[in-house]
N, C-alpha and C. Protein backbone atom coordinates (compact mmCIF):
# COMPACT_ATOMS: atom_id res chain seq x y z
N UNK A 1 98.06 147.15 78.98
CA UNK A 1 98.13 148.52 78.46
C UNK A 1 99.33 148.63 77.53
N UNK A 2 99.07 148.98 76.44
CA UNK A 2 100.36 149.73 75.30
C UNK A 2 101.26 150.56 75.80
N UNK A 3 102.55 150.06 75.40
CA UNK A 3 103.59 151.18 75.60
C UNK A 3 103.39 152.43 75.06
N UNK A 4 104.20 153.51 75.40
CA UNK A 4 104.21 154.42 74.62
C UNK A 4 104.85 154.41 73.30
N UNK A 5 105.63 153.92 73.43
CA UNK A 5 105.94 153.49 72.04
C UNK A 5 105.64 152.44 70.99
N UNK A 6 104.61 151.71 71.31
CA UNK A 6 103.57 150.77 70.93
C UNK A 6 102.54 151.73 70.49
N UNK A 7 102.04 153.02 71.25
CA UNK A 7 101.34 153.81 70.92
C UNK A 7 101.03 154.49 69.57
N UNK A 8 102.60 155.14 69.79
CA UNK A 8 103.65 155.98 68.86
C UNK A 8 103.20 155.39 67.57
N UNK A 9 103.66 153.94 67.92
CA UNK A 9 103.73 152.47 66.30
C UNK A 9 102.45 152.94 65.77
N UNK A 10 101.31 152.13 66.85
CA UNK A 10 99.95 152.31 66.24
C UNK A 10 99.46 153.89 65.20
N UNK A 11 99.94 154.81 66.01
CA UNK A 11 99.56 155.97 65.54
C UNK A 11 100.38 156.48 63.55
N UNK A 12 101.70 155.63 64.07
CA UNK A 12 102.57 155.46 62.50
C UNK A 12 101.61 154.96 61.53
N UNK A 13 101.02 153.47 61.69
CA UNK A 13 100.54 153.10 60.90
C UNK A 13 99.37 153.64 60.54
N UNK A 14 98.88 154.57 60.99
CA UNK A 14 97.53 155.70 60.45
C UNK A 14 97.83 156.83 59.77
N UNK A 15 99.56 156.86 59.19
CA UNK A 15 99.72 157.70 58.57
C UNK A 15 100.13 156.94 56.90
N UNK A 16 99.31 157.15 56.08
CA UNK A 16 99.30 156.87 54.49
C UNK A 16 100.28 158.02 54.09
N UNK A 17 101.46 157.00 52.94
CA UNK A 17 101.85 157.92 52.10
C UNK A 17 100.84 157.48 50.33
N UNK A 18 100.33 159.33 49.80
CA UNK A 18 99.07 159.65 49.65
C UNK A 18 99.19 158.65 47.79
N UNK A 19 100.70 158.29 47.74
CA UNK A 19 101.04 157.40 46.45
C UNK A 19 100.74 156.17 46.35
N UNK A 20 100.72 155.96 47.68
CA UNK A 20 100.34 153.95 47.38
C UNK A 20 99.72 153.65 48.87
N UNK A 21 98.82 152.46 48.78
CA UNK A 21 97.94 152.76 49.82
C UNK A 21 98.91 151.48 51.12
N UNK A 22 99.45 152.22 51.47
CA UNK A 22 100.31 151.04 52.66
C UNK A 22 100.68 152.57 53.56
N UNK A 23 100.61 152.23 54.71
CA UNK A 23 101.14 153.16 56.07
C UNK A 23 102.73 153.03 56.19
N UNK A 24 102.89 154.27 56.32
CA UNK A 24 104.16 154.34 56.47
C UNK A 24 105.15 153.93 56.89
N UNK A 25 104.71 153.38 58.47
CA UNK A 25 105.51 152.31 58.94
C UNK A 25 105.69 150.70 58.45
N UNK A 26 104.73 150.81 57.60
CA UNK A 26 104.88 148.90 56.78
C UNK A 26 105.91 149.27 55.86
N UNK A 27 105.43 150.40 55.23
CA UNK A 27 106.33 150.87 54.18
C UNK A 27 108.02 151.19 53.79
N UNK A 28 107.90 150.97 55.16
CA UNK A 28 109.57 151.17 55.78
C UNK A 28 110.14 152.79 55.82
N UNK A 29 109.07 153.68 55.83
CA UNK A 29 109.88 155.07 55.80
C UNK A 29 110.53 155.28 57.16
N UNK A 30 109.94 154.26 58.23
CA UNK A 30 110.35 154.96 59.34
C UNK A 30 111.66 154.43 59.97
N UNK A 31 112.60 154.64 60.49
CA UNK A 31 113.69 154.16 60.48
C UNK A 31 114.78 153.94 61.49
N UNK A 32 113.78 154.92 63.34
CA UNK A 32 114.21 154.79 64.21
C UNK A 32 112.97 155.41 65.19
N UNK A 33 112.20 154.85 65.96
CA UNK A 33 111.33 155.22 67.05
C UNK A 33 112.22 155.19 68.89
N UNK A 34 112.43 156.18 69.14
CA UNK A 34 112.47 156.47 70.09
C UNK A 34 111.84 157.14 71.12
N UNK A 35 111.84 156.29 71.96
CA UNK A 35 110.38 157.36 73.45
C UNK A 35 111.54 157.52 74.41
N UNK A 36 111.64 158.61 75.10
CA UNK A 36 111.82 158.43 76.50
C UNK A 36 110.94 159.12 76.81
N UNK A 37 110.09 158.37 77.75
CA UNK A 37 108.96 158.59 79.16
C UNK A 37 109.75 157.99 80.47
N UNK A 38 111.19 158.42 80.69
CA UNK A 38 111.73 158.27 82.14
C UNK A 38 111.38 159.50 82.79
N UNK A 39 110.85 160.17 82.35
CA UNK A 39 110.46 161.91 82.99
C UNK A 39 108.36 161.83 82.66
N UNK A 40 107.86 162.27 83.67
CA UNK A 40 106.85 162.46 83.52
C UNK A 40 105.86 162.62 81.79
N UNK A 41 107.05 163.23 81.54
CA UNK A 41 106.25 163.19 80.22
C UNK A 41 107.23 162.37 79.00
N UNK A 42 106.34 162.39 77.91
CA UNK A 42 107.22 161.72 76.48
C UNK A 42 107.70 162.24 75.75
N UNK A 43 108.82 162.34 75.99
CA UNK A 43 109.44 162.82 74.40
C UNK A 43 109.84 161.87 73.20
N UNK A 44 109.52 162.18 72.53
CA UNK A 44 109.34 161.09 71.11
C UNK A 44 110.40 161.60 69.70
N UNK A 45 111.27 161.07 69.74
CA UNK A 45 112.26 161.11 68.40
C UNK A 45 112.07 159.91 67.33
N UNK A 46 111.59 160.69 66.36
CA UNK A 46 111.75 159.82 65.10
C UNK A 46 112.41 159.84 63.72
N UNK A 47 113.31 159.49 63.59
CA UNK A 47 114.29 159.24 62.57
C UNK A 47 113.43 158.80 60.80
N UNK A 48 112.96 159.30 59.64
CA UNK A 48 112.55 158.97 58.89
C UNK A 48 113.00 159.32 57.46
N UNK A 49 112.63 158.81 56.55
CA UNK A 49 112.49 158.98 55.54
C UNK A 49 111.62 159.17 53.98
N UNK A 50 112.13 159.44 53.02
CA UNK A 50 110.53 159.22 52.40
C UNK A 50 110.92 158.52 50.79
N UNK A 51 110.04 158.36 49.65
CA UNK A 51 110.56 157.37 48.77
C UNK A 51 111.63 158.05 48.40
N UNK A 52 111.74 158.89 47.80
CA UNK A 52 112.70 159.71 47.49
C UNK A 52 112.56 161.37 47.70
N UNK A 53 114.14 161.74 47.87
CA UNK A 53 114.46 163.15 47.99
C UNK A 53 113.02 164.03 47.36
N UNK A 54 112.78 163.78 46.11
CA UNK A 54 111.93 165.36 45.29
C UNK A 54 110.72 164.71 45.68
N UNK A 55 110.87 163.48 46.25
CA UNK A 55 109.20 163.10 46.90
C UNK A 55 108.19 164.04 46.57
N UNK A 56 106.30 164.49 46.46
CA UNK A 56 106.02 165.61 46.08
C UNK A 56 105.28 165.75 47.65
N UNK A 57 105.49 164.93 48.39
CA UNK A 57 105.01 165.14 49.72
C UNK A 57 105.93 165.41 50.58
N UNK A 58 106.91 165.42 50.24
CA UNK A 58 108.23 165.89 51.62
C UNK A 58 107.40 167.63 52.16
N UNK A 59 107.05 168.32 51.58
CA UNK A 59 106.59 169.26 52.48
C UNK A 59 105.57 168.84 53.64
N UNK A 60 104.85 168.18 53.65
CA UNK A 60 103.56 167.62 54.20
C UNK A 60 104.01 166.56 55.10
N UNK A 61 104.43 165.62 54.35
CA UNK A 61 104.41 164.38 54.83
C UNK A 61 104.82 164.43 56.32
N UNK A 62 106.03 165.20 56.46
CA UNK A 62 106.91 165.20 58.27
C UNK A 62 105.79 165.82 59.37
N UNK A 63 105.04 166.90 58.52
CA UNK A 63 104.42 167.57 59.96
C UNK A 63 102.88 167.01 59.86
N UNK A 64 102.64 165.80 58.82
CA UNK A 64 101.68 165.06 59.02
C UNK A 64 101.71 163.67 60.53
N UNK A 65 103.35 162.95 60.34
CA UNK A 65 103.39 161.99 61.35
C UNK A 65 103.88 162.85 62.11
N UNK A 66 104.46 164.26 62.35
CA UNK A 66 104.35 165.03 63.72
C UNK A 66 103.46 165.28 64.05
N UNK A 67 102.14 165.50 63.58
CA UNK A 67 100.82 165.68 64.55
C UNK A 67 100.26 164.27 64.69
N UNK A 68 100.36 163.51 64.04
CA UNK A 68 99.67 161.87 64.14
C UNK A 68 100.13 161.44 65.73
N UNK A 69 101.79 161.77 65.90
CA UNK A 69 102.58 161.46 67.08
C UNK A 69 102.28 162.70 68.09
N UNK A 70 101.90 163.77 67.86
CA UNK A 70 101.56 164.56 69.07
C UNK A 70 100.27 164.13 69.34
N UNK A 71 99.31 163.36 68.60
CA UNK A 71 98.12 163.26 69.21
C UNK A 71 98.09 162.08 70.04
N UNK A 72 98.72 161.10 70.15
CA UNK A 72 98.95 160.38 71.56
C UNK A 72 98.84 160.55 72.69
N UNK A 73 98.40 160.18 73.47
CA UNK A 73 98.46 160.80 74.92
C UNK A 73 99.18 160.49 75.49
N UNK A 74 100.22 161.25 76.35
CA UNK A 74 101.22 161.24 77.17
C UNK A 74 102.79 161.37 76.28
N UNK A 75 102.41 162.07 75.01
CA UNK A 75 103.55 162.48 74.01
C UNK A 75 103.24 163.74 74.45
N UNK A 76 104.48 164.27 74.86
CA UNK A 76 104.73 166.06 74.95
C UNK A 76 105.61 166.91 74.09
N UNK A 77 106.20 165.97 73.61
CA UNK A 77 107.23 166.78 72.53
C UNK A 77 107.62 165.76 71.24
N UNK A 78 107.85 166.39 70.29
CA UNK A 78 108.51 165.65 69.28
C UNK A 78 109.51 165.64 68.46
N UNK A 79 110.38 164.90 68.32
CA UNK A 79 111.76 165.82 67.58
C UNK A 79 111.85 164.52 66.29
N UNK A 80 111.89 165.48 64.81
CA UNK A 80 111.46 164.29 63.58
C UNK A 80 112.88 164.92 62.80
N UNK A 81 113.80 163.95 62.55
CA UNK A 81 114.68 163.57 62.02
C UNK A 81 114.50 163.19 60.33
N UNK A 82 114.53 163.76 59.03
CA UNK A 82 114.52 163.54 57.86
C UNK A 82 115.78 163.39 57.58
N UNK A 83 115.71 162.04 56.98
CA UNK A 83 117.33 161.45 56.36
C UNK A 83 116.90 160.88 55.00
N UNK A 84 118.31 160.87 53.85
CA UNK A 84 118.07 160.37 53.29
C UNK A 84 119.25 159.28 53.39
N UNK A 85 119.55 159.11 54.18
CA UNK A 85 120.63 157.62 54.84
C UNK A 85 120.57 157.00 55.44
N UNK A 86 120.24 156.00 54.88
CA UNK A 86 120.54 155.27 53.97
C UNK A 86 119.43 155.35 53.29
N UNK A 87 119.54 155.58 52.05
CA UNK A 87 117.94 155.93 50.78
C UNK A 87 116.79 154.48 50.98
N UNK A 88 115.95 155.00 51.41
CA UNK A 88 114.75 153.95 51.09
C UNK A 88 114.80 153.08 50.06
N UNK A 89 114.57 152.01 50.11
CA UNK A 89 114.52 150.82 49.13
C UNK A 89 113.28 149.68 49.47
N UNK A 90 112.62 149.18 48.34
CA UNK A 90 111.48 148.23 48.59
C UNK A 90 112.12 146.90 49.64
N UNK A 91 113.28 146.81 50.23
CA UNK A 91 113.55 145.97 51.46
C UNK A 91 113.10 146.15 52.47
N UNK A 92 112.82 147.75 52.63
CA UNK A 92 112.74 148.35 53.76
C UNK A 92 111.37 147.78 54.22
N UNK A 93 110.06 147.50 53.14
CA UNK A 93 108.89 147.56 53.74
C UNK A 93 108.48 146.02 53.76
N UNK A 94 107.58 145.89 54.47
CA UNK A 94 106.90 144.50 55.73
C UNK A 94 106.52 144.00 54.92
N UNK A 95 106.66 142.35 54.98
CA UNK A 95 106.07 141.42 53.86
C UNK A 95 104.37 142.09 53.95
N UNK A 96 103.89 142.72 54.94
CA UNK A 96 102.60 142.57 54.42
C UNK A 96 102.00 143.72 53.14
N UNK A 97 103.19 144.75 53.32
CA UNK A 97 103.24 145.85 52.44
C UNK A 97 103.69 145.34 51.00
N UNK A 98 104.83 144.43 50.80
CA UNK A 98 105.17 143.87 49.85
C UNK A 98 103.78 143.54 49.16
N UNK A 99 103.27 142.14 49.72
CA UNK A 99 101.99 141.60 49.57
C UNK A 99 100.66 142.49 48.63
N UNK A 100 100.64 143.40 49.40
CA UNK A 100 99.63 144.42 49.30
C UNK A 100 99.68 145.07 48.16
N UNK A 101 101.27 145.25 47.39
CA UNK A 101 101.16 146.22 46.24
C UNK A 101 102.53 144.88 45.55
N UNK A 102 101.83 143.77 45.97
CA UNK A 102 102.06 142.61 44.55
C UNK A 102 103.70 142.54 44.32
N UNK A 103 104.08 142.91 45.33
CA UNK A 103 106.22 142.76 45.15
C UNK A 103 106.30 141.68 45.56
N UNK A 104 106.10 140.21 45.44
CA UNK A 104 106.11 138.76 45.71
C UNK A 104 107.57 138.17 45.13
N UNK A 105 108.60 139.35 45.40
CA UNK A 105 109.95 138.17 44.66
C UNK A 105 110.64 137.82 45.99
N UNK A 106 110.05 137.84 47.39
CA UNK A 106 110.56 137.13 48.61
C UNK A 106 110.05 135.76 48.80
N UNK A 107 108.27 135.51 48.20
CA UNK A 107 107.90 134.49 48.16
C UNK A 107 109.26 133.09 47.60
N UNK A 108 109.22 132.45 47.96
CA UNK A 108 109.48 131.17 47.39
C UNK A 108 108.56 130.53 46.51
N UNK A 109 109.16 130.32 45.20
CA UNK A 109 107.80 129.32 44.26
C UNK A 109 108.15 128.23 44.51
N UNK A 110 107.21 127.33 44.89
CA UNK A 110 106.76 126.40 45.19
C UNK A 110 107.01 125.02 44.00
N UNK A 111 107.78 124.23 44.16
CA UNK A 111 108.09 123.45 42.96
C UNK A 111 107.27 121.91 43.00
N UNK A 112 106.78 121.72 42.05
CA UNK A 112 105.75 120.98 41.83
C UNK A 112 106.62 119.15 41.75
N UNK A 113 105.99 118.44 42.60
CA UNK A 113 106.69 116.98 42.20
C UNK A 113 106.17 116.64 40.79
N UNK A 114 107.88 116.47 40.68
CA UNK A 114 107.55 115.55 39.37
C UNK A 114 107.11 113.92 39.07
């Protein structure tokens, strides 16, 4: 069985930001997942961010992964943290996100025998 915060994860990555097609959590917006379920129920803190400040989704975007994360089961509360600190940067997101939208300068090229 999944943690709750394995849950939480899964449910991150079903949230698209609506500019480029990678989930948010590959993408690196997210920047601290916290559960405590030591009390019957879950409370869920998440620390995030977005590409930038005038983003045109910062209205949307927070109370989009606040309902993504209330729809979990055994999440009872949620407390969502918007930072811009440390500012998002293409480090932040998962080689597979890299991959996906063609940012290949982590690859190593491959040097051919001479």
């Amino acid at each position: 069985r999944m943690s709750l915060k394995d849950q939480v994860v899964a449910a991150l990555k079903k949230v698209y930001d609506p500019e480029m097609p990678i989930n948010i959590y590959d993408l690196g917006l997210i920047y601290d997942v916290a559960v405590d379920d030591a009390a019957a129920v879950g409370q869920v803190r998440i620390r995030m961010t977005l590409t930038a400040p005038n983003c045109p989704v910062a209205g949307t975007l927070p109370a989009e992964v606040e309902r993504a994360i209330r729809a979990v089961p055994g999440v009872a509360g949620v407390k969502l943290e918007l930072t811009f600190d440390p500012p998002w940067s293409k480090d932040r997101m998962s080689e597979a996100a890299k991959l996906a939208l063609g940012i290949e300068d982590f690859i190593p090229i491959a040097r051919l025998p001479r």
